[in-house]
Protein backbone atom coordinates (compact mmCIF):
# COMPACT_ATOMS: atom_id res chain seq x y z
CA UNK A 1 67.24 69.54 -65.55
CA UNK A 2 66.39 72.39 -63.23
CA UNK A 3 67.03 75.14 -65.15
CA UNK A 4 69.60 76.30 -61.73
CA UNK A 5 73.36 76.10 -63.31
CA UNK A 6 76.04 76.42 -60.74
CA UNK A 7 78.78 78.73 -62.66
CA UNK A 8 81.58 77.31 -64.23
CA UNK A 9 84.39 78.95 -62.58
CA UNK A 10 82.89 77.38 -59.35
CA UNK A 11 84.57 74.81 -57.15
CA UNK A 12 82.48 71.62 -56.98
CA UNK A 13 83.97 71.37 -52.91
CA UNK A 14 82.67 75.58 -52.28
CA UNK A 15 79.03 74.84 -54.56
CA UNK A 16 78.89 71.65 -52.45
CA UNK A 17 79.51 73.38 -49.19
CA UNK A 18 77.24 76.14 -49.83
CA UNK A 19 74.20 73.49 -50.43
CA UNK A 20 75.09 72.66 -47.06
CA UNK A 21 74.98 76.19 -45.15
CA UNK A 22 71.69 76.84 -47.26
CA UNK A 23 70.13 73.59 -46.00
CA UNK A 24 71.15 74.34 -42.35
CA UNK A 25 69.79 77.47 -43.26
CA UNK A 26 66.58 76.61 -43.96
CA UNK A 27 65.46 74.02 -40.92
CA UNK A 28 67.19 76.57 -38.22
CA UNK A 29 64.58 79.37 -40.28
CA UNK A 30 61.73 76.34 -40.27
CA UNK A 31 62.25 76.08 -36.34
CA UNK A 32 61.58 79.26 -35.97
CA UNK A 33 58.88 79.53 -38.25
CA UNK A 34 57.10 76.21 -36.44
CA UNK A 35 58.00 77.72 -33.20
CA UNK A 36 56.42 80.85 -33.52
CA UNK A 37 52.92 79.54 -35.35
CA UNK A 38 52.83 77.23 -32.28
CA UNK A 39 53.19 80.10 -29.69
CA UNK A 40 50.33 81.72 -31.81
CA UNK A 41 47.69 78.57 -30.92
CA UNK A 42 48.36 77.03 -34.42
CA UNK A 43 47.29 73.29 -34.42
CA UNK A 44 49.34 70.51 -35.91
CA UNK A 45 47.39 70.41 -38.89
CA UNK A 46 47.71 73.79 -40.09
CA UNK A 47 51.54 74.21 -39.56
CA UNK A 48 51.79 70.54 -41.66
CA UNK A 49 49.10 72.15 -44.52
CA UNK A 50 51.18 75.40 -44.61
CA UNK A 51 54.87 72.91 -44.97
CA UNK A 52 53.46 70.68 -47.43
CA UNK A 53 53.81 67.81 -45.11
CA UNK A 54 51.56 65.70 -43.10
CA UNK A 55 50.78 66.29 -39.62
CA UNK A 56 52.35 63.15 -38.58
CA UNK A 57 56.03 64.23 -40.13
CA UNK A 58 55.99 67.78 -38.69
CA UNK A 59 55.28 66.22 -34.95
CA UNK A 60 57.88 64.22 -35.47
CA UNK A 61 60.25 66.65 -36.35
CA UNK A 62 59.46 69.37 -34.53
CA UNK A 63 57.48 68.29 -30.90
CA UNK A 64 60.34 67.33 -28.82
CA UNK A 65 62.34 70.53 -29.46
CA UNK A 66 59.23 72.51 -28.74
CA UNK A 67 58.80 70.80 -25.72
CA UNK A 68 62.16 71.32 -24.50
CA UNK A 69 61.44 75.57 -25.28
CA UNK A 70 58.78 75.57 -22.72
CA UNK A 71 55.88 75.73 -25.73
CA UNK A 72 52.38 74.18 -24.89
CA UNK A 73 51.34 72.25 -27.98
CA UNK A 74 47.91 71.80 -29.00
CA UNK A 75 46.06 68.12 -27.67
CA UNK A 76 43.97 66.13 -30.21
CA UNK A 77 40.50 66.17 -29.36
């Protein structure tokens, strides 16, 4: 497998649950992280290289929301 082993003394319900905060974790901590390269003239492109995604998928994801924050997003030449 992965080598990651969740301990055995663990309850499958808490382990579960903390997959859960962690995930939540980590798209609130991607908004930010898309948010701010925007703000700092980043282009489509490079925040999709940098996620390991393609430019399409992190438009998707993440345009409307910026939009909505007041953040002026790059236009394709």
């Amino acid at each position: 497998m992965s080598g990651i082993e969740v301990p055995a003394t663990a309850d499958s319900a808490e382990a579960l649950a903390s997959v859960v905060a962690l995930r939540r974790l980590a798209d609130r901590l991607e908004d930010a992280a898309v948010e701010q390269a925007m703000r700092a003239g980043w282009t489509w492109s490079d925040v999709a290289e940098a996620l390991g995604i393609t430019r399409q998928a992190v438009h998707k994801k993440h345009a409307k929301r910026l939009i909505a924050a007041g953040v002026e997003l790059p236009r394709r030449r």
